[in-house]
Protein backbone atom coordinates (compact mmCIF):
# COMPACT_ATOMS: atom_id res chain seq x y z
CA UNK A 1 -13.68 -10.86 -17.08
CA UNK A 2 -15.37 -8.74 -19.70
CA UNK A 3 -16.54 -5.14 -19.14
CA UNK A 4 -16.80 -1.86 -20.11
CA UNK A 5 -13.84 0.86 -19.66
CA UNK A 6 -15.65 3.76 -18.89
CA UNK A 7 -12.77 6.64 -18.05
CA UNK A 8 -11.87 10.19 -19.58
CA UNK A 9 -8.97 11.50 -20.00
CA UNK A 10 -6.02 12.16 -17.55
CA UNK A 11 -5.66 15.90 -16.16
CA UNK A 12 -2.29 17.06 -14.96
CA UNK A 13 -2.44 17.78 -11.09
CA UNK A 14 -0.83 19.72 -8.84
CA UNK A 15 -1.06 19.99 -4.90
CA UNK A 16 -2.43 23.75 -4.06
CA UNK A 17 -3.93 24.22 -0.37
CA UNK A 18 -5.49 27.46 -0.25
CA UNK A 19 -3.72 30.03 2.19
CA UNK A 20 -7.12 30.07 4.27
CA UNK A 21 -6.53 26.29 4.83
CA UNK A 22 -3.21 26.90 6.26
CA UNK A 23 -4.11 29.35 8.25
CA UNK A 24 -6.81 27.38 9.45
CA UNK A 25 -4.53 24.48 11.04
CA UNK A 26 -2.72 27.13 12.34
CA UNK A 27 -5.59 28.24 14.27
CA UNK A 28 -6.30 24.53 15.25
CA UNK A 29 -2.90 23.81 16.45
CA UNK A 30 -2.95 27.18 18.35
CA UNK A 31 -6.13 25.56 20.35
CA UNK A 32 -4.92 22.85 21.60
CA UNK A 33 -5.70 20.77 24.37
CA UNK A 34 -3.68 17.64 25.24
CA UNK A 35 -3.62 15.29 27.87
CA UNK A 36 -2.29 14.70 31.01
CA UNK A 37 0.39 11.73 31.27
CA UNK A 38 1.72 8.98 33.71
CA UNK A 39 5.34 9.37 34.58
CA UNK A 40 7.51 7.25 32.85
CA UNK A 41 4.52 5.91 30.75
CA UNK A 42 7.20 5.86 27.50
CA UNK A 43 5.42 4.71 24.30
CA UNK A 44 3.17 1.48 26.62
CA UNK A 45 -0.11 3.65 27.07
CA UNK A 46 0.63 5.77 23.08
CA UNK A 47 2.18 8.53 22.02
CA UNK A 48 4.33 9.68 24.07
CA UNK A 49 2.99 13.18 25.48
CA UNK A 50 6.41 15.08 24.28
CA UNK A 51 6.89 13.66 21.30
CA UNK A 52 3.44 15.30 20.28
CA UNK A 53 3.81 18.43 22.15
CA UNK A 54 7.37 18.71 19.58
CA UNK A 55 5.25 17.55 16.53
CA UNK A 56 2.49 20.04 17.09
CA UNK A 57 5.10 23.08 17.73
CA UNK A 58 6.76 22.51 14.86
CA UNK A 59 3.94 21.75 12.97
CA UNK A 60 2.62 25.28 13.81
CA UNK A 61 5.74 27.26 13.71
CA UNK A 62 8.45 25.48 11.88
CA UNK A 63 7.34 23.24 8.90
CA UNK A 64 7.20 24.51 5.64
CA UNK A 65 4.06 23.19 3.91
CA UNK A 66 4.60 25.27 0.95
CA UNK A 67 8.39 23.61 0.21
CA UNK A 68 6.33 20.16 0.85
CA UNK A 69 3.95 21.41 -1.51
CA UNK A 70 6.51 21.97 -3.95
CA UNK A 71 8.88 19.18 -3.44
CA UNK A 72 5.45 16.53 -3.86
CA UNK A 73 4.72 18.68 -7.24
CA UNK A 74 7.86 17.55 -8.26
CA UNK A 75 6.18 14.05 -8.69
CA UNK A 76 4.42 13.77 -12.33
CA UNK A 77 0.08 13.89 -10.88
CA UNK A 78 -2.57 13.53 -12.87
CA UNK A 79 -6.19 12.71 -12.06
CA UNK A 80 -8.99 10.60 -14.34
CA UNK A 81 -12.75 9.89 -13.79
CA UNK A 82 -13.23 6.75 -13.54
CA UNK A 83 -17.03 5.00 -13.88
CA UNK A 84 -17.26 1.87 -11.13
CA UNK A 85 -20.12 -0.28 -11.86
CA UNK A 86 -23.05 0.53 -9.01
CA UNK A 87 -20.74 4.03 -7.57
CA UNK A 88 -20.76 6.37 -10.42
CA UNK A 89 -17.86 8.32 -11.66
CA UNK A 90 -14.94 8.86 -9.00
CA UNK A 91 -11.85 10.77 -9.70
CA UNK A 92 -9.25 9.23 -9.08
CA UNK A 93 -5.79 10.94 -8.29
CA UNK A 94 -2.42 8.79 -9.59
CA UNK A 95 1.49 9.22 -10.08
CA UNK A 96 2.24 8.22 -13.45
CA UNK A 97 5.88 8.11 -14.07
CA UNK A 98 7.62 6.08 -17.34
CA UNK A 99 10.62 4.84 -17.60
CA UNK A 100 13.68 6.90 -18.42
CA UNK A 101 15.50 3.77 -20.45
CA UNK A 102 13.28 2.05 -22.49
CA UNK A 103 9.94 2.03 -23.63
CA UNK A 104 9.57 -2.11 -23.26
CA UNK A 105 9.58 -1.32 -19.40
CA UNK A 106 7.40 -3.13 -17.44
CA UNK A 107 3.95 -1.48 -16.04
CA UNK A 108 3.79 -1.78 -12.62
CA UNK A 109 1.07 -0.44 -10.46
CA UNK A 110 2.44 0.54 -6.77
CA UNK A 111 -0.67 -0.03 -4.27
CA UNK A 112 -0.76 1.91 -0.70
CA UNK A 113 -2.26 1.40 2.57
CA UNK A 114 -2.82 3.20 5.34
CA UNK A 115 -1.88 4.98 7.08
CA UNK A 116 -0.06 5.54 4.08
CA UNK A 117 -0.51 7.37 0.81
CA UNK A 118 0.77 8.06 -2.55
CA UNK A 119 4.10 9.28 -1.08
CA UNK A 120 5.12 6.01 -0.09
CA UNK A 121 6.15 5.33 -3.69
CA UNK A 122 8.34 8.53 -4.49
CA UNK A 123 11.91 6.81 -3.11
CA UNK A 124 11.21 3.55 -5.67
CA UNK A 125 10.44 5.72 -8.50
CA UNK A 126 14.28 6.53 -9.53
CA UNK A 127 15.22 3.39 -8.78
CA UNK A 128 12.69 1.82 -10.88
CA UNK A 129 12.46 3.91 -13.74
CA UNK A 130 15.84 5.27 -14.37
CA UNK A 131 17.98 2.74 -13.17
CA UNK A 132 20.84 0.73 -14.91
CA UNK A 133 20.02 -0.80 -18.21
CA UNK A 134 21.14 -4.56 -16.95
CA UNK A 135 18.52 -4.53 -14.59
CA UNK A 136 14.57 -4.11 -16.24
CA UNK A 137 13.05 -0.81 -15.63
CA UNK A 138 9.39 -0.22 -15.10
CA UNK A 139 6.28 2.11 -16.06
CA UNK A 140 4.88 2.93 -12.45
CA UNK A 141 1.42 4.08 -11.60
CA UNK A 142 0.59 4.48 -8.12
CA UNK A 143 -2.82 5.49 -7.41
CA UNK A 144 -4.25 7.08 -4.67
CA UNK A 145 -7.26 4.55 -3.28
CA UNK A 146 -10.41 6.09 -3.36
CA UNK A 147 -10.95 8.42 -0.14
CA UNK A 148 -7.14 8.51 0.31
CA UNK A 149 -5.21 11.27 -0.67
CA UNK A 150 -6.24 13.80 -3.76
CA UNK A 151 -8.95 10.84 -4.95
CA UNK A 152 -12.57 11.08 -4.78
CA UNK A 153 -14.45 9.05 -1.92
CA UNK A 154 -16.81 6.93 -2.33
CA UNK A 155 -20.67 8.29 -1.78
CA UNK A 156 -22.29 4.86 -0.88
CA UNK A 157 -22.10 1.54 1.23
CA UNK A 158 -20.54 -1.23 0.06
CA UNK A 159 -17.36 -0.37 -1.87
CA UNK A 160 -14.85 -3.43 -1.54
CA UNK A 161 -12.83 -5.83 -2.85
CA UNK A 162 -14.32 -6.40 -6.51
CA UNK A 163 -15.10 -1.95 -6.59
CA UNK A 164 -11.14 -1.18 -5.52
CA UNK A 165 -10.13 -3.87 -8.44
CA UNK A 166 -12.50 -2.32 -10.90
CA UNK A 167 -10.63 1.63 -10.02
CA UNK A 168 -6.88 -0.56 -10.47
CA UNK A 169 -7.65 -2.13 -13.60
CA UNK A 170 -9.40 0.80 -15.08
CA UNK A 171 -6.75 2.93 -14.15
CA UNK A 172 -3.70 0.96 -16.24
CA UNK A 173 -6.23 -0.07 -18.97
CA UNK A 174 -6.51 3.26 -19.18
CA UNK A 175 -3.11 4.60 -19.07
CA UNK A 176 -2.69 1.78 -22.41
CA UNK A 177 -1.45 -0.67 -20.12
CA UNK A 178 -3.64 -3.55 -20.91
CA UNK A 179 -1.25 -5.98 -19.10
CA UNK A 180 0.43 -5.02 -15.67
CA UNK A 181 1.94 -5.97 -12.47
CA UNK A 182 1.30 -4.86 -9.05
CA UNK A 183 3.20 -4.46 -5.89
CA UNK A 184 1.58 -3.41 -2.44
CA UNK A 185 1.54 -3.46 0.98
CA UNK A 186 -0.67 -3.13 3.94
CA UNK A 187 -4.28 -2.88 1.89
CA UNK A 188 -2.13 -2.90 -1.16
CA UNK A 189 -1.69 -6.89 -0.58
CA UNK A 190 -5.21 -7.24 -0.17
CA UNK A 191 -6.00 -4.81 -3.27
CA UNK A 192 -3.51 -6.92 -5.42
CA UNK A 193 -4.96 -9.86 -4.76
CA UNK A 194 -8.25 -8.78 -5.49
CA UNK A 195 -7.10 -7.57 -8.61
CA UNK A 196 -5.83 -10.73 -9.00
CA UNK A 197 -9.08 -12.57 -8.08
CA UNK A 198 -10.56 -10.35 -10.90
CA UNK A 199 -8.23 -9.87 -13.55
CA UNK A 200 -5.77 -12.38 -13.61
CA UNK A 201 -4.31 -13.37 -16.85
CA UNK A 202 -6.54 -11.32 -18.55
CA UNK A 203 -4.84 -7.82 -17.37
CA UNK A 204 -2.52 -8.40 -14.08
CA UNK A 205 -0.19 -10.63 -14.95
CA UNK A 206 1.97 -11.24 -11.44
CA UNK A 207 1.79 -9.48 -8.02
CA UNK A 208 4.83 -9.05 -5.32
CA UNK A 209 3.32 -8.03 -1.71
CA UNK A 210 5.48 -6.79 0.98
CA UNK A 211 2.75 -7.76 3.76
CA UNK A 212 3.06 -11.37 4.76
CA UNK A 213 -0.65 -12.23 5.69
CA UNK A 214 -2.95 -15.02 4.72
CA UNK A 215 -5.33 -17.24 6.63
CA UNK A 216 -4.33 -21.47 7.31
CA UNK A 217 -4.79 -23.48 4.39
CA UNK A 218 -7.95 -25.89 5.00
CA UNK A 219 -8.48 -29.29 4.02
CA UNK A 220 -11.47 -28.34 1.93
CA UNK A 221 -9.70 -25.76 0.14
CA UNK A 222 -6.13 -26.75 0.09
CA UNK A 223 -5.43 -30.21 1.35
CA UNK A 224 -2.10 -30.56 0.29
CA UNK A 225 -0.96 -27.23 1.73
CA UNK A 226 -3.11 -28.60 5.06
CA UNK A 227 -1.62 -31.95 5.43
CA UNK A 228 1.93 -30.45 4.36
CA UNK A 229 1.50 -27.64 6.49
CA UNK A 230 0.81 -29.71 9.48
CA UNK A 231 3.38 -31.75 9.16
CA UNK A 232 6.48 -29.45 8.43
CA UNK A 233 8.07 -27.59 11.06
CA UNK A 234 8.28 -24.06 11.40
CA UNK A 235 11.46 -22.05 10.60
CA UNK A 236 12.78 -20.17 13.67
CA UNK A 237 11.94 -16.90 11.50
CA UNK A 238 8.54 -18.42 11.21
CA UNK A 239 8.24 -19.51 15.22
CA UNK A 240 9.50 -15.78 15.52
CA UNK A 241 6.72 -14.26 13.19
CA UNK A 242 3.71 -15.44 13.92
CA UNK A 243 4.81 -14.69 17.39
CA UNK A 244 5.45 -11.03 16.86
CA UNK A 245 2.46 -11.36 14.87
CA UNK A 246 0.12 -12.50 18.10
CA UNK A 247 1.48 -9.71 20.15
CA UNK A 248 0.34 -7.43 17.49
CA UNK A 249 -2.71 -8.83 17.32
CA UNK A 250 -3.21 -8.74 21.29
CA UNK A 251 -1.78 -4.99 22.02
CA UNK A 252 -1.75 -3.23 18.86
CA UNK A 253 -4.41 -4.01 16.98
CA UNK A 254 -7.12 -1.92 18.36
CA UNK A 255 -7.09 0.78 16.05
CA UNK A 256 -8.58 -1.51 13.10
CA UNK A 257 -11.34 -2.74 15.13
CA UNK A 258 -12.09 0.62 16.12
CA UNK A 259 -11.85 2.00 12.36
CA UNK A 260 -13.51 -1.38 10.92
CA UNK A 261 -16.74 -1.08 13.30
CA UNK A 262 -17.26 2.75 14.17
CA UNK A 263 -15.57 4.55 11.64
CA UNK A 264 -17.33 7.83 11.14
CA UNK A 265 -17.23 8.64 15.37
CA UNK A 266 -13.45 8.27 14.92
CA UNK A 267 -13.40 10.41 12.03
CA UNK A 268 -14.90 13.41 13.78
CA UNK A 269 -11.70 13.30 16.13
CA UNK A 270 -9.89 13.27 12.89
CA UNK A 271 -11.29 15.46 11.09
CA UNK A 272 -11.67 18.37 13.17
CA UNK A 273 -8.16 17.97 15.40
CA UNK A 274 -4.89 17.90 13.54
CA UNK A 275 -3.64 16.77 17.13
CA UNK A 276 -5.77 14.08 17.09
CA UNK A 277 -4.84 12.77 13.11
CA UNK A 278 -1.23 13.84 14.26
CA UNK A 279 -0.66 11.10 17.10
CA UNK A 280 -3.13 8.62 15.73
CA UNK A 281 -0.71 8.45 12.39
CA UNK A 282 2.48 8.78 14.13
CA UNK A 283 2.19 6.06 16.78
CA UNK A 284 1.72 3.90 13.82
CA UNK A 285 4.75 5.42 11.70
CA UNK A 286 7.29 4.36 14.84
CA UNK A 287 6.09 1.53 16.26
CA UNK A 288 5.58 -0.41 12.87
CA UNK A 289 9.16 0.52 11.31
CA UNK A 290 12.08 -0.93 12.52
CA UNK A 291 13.80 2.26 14.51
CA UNK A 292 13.57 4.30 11.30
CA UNK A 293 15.17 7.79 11.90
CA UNK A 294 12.11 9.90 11.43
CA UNK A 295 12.81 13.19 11.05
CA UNK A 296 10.11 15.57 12.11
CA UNK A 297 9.17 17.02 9.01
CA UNK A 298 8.84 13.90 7.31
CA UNK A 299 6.47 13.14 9.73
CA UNK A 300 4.10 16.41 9.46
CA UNK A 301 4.42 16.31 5.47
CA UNK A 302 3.04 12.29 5.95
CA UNK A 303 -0.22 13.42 8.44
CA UNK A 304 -0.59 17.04 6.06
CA UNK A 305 -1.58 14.72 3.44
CA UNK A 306 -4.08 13.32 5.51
CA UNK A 307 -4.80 16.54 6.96
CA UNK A 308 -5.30 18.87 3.61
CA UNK A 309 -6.54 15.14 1.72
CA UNK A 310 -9.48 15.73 -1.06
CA UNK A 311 -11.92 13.96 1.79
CA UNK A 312 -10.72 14.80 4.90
CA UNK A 313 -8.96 12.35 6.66
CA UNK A 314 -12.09 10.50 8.18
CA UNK A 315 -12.63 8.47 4.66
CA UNK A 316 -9.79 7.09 4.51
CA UNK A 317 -10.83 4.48 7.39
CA UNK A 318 -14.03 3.62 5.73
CA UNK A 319 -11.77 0.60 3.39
CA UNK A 320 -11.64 -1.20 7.00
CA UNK A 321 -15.79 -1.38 7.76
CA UNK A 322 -16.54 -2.14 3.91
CA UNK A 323 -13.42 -4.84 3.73
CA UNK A 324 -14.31 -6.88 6.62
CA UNK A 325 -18.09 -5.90 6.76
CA UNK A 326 -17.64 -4.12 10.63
CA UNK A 327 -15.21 -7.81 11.38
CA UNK A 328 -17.25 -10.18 10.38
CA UNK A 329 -15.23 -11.42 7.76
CA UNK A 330 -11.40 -11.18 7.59
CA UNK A 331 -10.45 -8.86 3.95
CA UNK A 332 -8.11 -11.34 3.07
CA UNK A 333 -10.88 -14.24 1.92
CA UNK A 334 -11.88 -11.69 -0.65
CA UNK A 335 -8.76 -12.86 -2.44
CA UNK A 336 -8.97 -16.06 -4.32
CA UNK A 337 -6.13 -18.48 -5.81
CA UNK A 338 -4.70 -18.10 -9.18
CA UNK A 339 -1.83 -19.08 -11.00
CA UNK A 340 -0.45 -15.97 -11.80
CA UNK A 341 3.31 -15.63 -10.32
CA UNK A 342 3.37 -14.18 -7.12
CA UNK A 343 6.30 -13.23 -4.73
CA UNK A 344 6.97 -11.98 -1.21
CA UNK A 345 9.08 -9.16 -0.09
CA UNK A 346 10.05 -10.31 3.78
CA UNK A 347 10.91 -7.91 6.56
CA UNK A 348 11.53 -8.66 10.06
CA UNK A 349 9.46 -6.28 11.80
CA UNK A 350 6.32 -6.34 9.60
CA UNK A 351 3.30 -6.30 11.67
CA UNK A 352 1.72 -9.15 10.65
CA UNK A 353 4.03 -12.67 9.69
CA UNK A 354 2.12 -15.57 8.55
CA UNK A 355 4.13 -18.56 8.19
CA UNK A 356 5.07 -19.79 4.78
CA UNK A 357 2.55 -22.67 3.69
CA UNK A 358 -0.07 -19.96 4.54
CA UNK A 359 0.97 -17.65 1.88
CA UNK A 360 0.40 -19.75 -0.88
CA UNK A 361 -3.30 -19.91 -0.26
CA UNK A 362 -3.30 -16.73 -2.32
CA UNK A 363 -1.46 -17.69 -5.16
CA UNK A 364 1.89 -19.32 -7.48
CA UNK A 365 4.36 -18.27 -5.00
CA UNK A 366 7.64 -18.01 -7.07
CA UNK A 367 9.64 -15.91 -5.37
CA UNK A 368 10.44 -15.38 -1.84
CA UNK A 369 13.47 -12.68 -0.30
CA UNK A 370 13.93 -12.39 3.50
CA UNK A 371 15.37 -9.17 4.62
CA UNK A 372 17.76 -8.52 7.81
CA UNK A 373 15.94 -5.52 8.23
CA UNK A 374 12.60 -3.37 7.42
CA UNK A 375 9.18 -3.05 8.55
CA UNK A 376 5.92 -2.02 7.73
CA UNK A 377 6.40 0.62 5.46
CA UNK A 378 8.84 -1.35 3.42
CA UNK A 379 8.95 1.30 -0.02
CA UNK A 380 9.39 4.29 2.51
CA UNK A 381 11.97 2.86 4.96
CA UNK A 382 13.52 0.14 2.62
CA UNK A 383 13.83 1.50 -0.62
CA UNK A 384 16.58 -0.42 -2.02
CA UNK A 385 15.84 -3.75 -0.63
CA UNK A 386 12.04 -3.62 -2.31
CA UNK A 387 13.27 -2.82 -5.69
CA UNK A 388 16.15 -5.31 -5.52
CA UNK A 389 13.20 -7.85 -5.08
CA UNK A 390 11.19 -6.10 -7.78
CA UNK A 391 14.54 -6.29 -10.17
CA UNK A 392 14.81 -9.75 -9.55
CA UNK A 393 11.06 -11.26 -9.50
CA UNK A 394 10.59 -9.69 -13.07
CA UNK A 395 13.89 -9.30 -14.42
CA UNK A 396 16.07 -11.67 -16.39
CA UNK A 397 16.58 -14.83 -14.57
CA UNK A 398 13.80 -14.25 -12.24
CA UNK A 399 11.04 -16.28 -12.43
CA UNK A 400 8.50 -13.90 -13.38
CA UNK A 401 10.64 -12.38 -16.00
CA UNK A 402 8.73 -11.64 -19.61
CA UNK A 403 5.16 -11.97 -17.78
CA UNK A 404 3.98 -8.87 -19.48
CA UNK A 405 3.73 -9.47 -23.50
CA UNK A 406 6.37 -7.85 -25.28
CA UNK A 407 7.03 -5.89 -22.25
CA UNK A 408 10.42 -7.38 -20.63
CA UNK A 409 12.02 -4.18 -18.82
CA UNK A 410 15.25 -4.05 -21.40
CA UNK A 411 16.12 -2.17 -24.30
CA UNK A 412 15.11 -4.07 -27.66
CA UNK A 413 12.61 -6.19 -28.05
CA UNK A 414 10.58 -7.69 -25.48
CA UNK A 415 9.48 -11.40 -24.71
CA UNK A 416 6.53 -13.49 -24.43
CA UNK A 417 6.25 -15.27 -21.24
CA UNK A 418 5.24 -18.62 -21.47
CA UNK A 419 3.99 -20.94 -18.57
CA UNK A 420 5.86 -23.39 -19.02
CA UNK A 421 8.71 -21.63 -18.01
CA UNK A 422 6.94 -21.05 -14.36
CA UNK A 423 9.00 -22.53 -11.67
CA UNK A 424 7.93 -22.06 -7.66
CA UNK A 425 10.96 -21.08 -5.55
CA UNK A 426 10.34 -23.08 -2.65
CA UNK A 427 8.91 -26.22 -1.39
């Protein structure tokens, strides 16, 4: 697909919350109010009542913004306008951090969700971009979606799947990176596949998702995938994730309906009580991880990011209404087939487990890794495991390896993938 690049140049960035702001949540967490609870209501009706009350104490008297501050400067920010056709010029906020071994490394754009941010990407970035030189190393980019983070928001209806493609691909076009790869969870799988839809072959040349959702193959779309699908039994993994996946569905989904159909009357809550944004965030940081140790000030840096975010913390839900058109659509049938490689990081307590003939209604699956262990927020809480499959989708051997021209991850010169070389891992 054709169009115009319309972007200026990149402008170092650095996280600075004026003093009043501080001082301002202070005063905030000073105020207030919270709820009565039932005894021995545990985490079944929410947060549990003194986990928060700890949270907000040490939010207000203990953690150390300004050694957050300085420890996320650390991170190499930059920001770039960026025209989207029908929205204007939004500024978009990115890590942009090259490889330490070899300048053939492979471009890689990291894609969050939410409630995540940026931040989710800062354990993969040593291990992708310094690590040994027998395994490929990678150029990553990870953005911060528009009305997440330090971007810009959005000022009008109707930015979605084709508008959060056209901010990806701008961004790595950009940055010289006229062919990439992505990698994304949680709205990241949906944003990959969109870019994807949009720019496959041309620009994105293979996507690896860590969020294993996707709708049932129909016979008007897919019939082979149908009439296979209905015929091959499930995988006690499978039987076991689409199970855990209906309990989500039934208990814990209510959040997204609430942020997909009445988005700005949450964000008031949000945006005026850190309490509020504090235990809306965290309920979702525990119960979608699988018993990660989170310490307490990992948790307050996560929701200050929200809290002291370029748009307040109320955008940020917006991506649900516009995706899903207040759930009358599901986000997912934005994304359309292609024969790009694609590949699946598996972990056991992801939120949402589609079984496997589903997933390749989006795409070429080629690769495929099932983890013991892991959740939701697979680059945060799984570090290792993710780049592991990231080493071995596009490294040498893998079956993605050489997708990006002359771009192979190794020292010397790169390779030229060719299709015919394209093998799908599984039946």
């Amino acid at each position: 697909m054709a169009e115009t690049l319309q972007t200026t140049m990149e402008r170092p960035f650095k996280v600075a919350v004026p003093d009043v702001e501080l001082e301002r949540l202070r005063q905030r967490l000073d105020l207030a109010r919270f709820p009565d609870e039932l005894d021995e209501a545990g985490w079944e009706y929410g947060a549990p009542l003194a986990d928060v009350q700890r949270l907000v104490a040490r939010w207000r008297d203990g953690f150390d913004w300004r050694k957050a501050e300085a420890a996320i400067n650390a991170l190499p920010q930059f920001t770039r306008d960026i025209e989207v056709e029908g929205f204007g010029t939004l500024n978009v906020h990115y890590v942009h951090k090259r490889s330490e071994v070899t300048e053939n490394a492979v471009p890689l754009l990291f894609i969050h969700g939410w409630p995540g941010h940026f931040l989710e990407v800062r354990k993969l970035l040593p291990l992708l971009t310094a690590g040994p030189k027998d395994q490929p190393s990678f150029h990553v980019v990870a953005l911060s979606l528009p009305g997440f983070g330090f971007s810009e928001a959005p000022k009008k209806k109707g930015f979605a799947a084709k508008q959060y493609a056209e901010v990806g691909n701008k961004l790595m076009v950009s940055l010289g990176y006229d062919e990439y790869v992505a990698q994304g969870g949680d709205w990241g799988h949906y944003v990959a596949g969109f870019l994807a839809t949009h720019y496959a072959h041309t620009n994105i040349k293979a996507w690896l998702s860590n969020y294993t959702m996707a709708l049932p193959p129909t016979l008007r779309s897919s019939p082979w995938l149908y009439i296979t699908d209905l015929i091959t039994p499930r995988s006690k993994k499978e039987k076991e994730g689409w199970a855990s996946t209906g309990v989500f569905r039934s208990k814990g989904s209510g959040y997204s309906h609430e942020q997909a159909t009445r988005p700005q009357t949450l964000g008031y809550s949000l945006a005026d009580s850190p309490v509020s944004l504090l235990a809306w965030i965290y309920e979702k940081l525990v119960e979608w991880t699988d018993g990660y140790p989170w310490e307490d000030d990992e948790v307050l840096e996560w929701v200050s990011v929200y809290w002291f975010s370029r748009a307040g913390p109320g955008a940020s839900l917006r991506i649900y209404k516009e995706l899903t058109n207040g759930y009358d659509r599901i986000a997912i049938e934005w994304v359309k087939w292609t024969s790009i490689p694609l590949g699946f990081s598996k972990f056991p307590k992801e939120i949402e487990r589609a079984p496997n003939k589903w997933l390749r209604t989006l795409g070429n699956v080629v690769f495929e890794s099932e983890h013991e262990q892991g959740g939701h927020f697979a680059a945060h809480e799984r570090p290792e495991d993710l780049a592991s499959d990231i080493r071995k989708m596009f490294g040498k051997g893998g079956p993605a390896y050489g997708v990006v021209s002359g771009k192979d991850g190794y020292s010397g010169r790169g390779v030229y993938y060719s299709r015919t070389r394209m093998r799908p891992c599984c039946k």
